[in-house]
C-alpha atoms as a PDB file:
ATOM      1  CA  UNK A   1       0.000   0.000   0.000  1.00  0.00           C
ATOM      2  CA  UNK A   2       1.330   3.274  -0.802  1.00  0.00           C
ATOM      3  CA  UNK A   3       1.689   6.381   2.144  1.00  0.00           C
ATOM      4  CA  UNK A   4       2.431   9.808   2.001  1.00  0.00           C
ATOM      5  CA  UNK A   5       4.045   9.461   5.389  1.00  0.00           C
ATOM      6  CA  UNK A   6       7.178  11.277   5.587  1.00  0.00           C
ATOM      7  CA  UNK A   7      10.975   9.708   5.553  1.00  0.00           C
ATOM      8  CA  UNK A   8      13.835  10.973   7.100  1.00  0.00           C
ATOM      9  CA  UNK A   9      17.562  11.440   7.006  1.00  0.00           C
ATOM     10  CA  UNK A  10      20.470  12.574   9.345  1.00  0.00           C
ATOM     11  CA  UNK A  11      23.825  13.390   9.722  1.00  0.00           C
ATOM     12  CA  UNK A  12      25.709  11.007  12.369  1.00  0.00           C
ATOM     13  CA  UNK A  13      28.304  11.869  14.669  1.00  0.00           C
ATOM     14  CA  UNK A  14      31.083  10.628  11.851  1.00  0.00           C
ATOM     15  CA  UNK A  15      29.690  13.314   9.421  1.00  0.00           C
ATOM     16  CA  UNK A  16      28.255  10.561   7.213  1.00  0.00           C
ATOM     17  CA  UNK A  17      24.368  11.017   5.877  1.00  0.00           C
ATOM     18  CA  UNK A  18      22.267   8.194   6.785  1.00  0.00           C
ATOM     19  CA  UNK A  19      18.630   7.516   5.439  1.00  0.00           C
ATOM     20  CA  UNK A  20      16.039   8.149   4.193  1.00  0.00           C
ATOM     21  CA  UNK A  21      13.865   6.150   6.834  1.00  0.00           C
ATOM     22  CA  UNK A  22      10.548   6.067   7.939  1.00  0.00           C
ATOM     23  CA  UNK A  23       9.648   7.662  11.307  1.00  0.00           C
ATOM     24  CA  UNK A  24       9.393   4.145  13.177  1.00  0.00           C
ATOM     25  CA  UNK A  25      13.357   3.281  12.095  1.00  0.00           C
ATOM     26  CA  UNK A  26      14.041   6.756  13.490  1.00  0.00           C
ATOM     27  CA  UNK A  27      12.759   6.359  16.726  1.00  0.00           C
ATOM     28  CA  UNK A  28      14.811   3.200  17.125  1.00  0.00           C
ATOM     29  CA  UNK A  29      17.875   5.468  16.615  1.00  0.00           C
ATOM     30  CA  UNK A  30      16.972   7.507  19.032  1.00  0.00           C
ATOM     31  CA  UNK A  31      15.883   5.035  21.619  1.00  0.00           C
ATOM     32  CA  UNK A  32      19.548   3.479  20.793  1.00  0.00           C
ATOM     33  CA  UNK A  33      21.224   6.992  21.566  1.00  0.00           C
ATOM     34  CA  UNK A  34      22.147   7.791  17.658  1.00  0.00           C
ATOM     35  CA  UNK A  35      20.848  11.117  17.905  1.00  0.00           C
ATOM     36  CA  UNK A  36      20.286  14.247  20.183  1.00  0.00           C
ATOM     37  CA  UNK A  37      18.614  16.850  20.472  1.00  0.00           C
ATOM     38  CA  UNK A  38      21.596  18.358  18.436  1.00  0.00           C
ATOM     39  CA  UNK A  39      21.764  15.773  15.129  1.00  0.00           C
ATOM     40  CA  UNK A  40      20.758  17.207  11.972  1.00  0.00           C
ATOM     41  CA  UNK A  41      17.496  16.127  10.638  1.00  0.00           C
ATOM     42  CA  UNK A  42      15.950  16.245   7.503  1.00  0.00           C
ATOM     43  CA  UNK A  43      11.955  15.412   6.390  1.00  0.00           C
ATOM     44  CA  UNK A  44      11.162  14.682   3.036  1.00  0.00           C
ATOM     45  CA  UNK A  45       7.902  17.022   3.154  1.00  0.00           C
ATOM     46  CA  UNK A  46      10.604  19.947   4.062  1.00  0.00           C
ATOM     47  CA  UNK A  47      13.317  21.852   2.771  1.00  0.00           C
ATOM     48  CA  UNK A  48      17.161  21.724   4.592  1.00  0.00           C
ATOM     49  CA  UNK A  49      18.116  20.771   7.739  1.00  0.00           C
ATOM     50  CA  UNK A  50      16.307  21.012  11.332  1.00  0.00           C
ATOM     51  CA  UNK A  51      17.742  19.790  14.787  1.00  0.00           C
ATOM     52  CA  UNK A  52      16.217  16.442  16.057  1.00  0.00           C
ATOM     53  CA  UNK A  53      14.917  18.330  19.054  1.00  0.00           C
ATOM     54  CA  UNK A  54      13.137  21.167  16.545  1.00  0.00           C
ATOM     55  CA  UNK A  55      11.138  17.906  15.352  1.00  0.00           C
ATOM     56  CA  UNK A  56       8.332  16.965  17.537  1.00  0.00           C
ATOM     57  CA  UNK A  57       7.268  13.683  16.767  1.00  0.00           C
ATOM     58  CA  UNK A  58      11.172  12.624  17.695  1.00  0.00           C
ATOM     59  CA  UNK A  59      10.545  13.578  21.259  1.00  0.00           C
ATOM     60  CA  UNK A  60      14.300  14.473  21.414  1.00  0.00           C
ATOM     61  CA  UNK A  61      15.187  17.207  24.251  1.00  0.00           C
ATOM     62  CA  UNK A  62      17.471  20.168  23.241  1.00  0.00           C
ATOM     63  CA  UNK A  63      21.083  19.038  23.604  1.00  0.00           C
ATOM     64  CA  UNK A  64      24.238  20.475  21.767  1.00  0.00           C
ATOM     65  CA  UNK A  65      26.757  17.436  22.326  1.00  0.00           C
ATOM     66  CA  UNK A  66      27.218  15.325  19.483  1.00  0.00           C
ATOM     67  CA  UNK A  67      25.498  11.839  18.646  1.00  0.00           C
ATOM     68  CA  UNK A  68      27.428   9.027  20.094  1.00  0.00           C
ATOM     69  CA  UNK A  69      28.770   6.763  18.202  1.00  0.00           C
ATOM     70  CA  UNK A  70      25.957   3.657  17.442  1.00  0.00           C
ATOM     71  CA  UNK A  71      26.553   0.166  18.887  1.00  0.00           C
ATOM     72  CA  UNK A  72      27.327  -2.262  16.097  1.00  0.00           C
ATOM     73  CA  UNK A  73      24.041  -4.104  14.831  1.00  0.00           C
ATOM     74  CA  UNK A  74      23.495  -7.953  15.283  1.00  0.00           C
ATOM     75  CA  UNK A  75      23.309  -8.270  11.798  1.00  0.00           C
ATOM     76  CA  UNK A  76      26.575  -6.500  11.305  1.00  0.00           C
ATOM     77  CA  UNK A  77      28.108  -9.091  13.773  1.00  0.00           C
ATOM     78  CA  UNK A  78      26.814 -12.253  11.560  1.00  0.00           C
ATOM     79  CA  UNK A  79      28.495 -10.499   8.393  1.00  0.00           C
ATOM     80  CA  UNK A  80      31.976 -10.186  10.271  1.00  0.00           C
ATOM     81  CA  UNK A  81      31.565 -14.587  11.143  1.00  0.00           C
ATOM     82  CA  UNK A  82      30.935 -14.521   7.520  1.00  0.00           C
ATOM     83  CA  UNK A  83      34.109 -12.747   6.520  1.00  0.00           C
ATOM     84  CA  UNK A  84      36.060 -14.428   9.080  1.00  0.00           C
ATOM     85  CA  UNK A  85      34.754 -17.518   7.597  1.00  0.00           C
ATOM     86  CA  UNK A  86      35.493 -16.887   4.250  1.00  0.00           C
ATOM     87  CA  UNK A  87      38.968 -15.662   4.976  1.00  0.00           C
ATOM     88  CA  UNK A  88      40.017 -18.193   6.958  1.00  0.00           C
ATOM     89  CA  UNK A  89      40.247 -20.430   3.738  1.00  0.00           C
ATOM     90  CA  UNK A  90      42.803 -19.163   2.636  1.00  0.00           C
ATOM     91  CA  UNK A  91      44.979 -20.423   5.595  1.00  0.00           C
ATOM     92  CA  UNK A  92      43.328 -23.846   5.172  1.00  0.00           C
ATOM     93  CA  UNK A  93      44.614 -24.268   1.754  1.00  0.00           C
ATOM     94  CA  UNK A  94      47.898 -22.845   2.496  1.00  0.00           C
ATOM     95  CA  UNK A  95      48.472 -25.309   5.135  1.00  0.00           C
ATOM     96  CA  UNK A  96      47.289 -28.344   3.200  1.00  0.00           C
ATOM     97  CA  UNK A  97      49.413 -27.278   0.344  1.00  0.00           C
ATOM     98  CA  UNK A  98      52.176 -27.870   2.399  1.00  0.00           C
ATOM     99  CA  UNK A  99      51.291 -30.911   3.900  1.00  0.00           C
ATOM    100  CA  UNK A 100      50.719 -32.304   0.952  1.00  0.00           C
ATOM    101  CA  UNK A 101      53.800 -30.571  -0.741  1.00  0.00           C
ATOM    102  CA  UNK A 102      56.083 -32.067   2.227  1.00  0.00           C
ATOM    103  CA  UNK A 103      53.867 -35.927   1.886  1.00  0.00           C
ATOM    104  CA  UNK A 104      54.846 -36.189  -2.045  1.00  0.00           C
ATOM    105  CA  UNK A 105      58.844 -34.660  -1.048  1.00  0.00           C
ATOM    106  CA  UNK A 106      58.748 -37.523   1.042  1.00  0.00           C
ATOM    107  CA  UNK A 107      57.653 -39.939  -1.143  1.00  0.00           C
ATOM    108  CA  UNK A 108      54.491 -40.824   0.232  1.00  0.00           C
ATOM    109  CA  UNK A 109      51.350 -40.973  -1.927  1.00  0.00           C
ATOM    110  CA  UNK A 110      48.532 -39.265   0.463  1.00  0.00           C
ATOM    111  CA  UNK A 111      47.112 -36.300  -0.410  1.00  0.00           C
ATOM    112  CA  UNK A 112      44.636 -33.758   0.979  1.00  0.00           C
ATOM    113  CA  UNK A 113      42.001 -32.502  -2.397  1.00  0.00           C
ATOM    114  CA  UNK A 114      42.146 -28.730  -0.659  1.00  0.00           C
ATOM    115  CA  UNK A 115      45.363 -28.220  -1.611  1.00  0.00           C
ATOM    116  CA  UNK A 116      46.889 -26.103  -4.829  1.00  0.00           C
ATOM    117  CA  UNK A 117      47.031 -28.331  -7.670  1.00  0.00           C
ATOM    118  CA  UNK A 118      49.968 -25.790  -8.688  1.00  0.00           C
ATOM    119  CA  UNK A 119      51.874 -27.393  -5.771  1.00  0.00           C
ATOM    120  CA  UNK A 120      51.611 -30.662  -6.968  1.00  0.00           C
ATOM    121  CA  UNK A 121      52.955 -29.742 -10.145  1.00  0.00           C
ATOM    122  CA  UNK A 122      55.999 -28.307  -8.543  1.00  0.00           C
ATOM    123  CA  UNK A 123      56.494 -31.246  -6.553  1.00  0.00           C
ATOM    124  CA  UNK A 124      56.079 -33.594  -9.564  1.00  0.00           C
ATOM    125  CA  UNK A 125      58.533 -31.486 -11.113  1.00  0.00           C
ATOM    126  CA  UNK A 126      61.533 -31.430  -8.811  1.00  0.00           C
ATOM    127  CA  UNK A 127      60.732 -35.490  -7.874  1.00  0.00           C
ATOM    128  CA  UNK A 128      61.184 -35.859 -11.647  1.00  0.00           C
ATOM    129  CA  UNK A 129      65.079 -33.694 -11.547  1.00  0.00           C
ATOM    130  CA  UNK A 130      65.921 -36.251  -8.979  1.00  0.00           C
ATOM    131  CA  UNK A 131      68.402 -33.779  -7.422  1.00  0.00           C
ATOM    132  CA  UNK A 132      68.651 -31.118  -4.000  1.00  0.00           C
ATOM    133  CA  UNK A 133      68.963 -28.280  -6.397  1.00  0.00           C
ATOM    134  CA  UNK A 134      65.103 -28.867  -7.760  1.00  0.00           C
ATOM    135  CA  UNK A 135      63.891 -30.202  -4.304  1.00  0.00           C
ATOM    136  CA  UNK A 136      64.965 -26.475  -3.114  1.00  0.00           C
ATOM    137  CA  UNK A 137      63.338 -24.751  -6.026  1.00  0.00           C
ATOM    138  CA  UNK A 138      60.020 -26.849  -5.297  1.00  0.00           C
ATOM    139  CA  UNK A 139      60.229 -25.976  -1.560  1.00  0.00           C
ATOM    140  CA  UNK A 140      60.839 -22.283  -2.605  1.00  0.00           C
ATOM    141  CA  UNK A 141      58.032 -22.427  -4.537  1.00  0.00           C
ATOM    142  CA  UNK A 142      55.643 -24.240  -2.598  1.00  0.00           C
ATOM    143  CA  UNK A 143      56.287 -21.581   0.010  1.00  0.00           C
ATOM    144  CA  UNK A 144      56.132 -18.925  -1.795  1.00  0.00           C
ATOM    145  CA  UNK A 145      52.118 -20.017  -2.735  1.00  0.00           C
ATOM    146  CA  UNK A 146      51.344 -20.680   1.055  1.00  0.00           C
ATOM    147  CA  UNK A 147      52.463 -16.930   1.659  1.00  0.00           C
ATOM    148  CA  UNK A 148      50.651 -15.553  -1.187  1.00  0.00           C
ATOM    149  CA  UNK A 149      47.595 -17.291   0.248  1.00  0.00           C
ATOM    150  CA  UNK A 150      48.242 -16.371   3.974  1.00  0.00           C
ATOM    151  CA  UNK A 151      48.609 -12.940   2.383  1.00  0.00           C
ATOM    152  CA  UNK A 152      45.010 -12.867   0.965  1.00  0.00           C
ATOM    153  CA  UNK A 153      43.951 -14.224   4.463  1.00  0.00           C
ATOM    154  CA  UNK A 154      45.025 -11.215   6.258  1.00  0.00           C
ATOM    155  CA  UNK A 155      44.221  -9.151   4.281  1.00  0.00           C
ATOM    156  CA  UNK A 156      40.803 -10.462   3.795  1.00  0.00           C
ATOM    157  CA  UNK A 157      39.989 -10.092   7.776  1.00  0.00           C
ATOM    158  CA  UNK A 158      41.349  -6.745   7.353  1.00  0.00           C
ATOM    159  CA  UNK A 159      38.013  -5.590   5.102  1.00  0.00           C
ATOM    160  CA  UNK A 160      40.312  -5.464   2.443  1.00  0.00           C
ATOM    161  CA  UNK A 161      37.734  -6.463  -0.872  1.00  0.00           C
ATOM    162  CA  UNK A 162      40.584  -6.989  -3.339  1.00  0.00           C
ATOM    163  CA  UNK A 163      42.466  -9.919  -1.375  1.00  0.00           C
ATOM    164  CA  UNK A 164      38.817 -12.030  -2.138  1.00  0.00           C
ATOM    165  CA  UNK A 165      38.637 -10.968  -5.961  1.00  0.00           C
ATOM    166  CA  UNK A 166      41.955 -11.927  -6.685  1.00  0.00           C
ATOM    167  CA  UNK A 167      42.487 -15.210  -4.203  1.00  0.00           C
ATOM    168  CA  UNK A 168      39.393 -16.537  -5.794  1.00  0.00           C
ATOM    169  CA  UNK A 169      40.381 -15.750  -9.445  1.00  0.00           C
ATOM    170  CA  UNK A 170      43.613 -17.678  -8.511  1.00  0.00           C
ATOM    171  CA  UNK A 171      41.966 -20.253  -7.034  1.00  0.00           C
ATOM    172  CA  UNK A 172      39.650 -20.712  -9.762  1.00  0.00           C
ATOM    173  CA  UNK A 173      42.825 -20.995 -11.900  1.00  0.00           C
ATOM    174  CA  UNK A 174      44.071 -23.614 -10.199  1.00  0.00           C
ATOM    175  CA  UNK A 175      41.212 -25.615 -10.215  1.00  0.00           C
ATOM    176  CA  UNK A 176      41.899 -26.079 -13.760  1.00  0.00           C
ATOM    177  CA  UNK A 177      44.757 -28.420 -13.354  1.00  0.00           C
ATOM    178  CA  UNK A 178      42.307 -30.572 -11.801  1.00  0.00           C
ATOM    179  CA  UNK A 179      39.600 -30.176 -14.780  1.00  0.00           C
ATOM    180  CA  UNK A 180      42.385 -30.632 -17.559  1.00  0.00           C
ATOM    181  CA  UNK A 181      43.708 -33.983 -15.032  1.00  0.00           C
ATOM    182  CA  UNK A 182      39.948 -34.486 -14.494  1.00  0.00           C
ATOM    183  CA  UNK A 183      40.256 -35.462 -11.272  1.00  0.00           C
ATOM    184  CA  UNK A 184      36.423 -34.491 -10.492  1.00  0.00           C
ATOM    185  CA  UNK A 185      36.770 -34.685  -6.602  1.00  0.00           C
ATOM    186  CA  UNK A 186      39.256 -31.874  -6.662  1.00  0.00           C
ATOM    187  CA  UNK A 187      37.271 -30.120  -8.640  1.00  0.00           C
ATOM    188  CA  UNK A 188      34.264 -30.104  -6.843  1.00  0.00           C
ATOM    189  CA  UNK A 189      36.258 -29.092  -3.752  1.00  0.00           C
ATOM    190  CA  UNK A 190      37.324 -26.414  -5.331  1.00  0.00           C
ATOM    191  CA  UNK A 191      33.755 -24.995  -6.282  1.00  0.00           C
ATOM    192  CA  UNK A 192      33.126 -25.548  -2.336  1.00  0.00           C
ATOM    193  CA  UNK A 193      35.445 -23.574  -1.309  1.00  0.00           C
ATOM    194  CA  UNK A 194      35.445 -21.067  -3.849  1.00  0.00           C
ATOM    195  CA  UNK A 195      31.385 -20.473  -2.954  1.00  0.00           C
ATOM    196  CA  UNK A 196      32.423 -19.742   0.830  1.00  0.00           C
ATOM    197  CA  UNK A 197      35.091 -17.504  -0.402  1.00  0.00           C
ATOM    198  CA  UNK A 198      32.228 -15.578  -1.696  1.00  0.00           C
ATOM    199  CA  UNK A 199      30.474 -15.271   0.929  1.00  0.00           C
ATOM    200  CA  UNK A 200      33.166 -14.040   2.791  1.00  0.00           C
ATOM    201  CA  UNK A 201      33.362 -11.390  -0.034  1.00  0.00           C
ATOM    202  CA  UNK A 202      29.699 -10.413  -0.271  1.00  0.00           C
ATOM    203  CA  UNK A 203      30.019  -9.733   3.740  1.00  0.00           C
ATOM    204  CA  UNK A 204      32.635  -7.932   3.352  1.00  0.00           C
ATOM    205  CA  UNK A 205      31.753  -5.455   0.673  1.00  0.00           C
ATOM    206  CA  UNK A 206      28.377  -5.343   2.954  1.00  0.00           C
ATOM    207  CA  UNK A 207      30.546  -4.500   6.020  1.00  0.00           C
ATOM    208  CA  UNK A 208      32.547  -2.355   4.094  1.00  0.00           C
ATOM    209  CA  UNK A 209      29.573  -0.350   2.759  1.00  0.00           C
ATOM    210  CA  UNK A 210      27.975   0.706   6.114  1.00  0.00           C
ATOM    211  CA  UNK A 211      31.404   1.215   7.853  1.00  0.00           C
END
């Protein structure tokens, strides 16, 4: 159903604008202590700015300190488990990469499916030189991808969108090597993971946005 009702926007204590909302929301804020009697309000059905406690149906008493600073939202609380989450992927594959790098050194044939298929390939690589100087260059290597991915981990619990967007692209890469070896397990893994690192980036961008 339509309404003419008015909607409403303010200016928080961080100098940010936040609204429009509907005269229910803002009561919430001020119930929650997001504005005084000194926050900037402004109605839809009126031209510039007012105090909240020039507004009547706010119920706000005249007060020239600023608007504290809002306590963070429950549902801003579930995004940051979600980034967290997401993130933390990055250190599982980095760690499984070198197991698994450090199982095929060692001759054993046990593997873990998280891990980088790039690794393997390394590994396969300096097993096939058959001497220390590509064993080093594969253990160089192989740590050199955990890092990258530790990297994107920290970076990803730091808010930081472009450590998802460009560990996933890689990751997607790398699930390749399992598509052109068609090992179908891997690759399914692969799609698992890469669907909670997007979550982890879709709650971040959202965090990121009302920050």
């Amino acid at each position: 159903m339509l309404t003419n009702d008015p909607t409403y926007k303010i200016i928080g204590a961080d100098g940010k604008e936040y609204g429009p909302v509907a005269l229910s929301e803002l009561q919430k804020w001020v119930v929650e202590g997001r504005i005084t009697g000194a926050t900037q309000v402004s109605r839809s059905d009126q031209q510039g700015w007012s105090t909240a406690a020039s507004i009547p149906e706010l119920g706000v008493s005249d007060s020239t300190g600023p608007a504290p600073v809002a306590a963070p939202k429950a549902a801003d609380a579930v995004l940051e488990k979600q980034l967290k989450s997401g993130g933390s992927w990055f250190y599982w594959i980095a760690g499984l990469s070198l197991v698994n790098s450090a199982l095929a050194l060692s001759g054993s044939a046990t593997r873990f499916i998280l891990g980088l298929g790039i690794s393997q390939i390394f590994d396969r690589l300096a097993q096939g030189m058959g001497s220390g100087a590509g064993l080093a260059v594969a253990v160089v290597l192989d740590l050199l991808a955990a890092a990258a991915l530790v990297l994107f981990g920290a970076f990803a619990n730091k808010r930081h969108t472009w450590s998802f967007v460009v560990g996933m692209g890689l990751y997607a890469l790398d699930g390749l090597i399992y598509l052109i070896a068609q090992k179908w397990l891997g690759i399914g893994f692969h799609a698992f993971v890469l669907f909670c690192l997007f979550r982890g980036f879709k709650a971040c961008r959202a965090l990121n946005a009302v920050s």
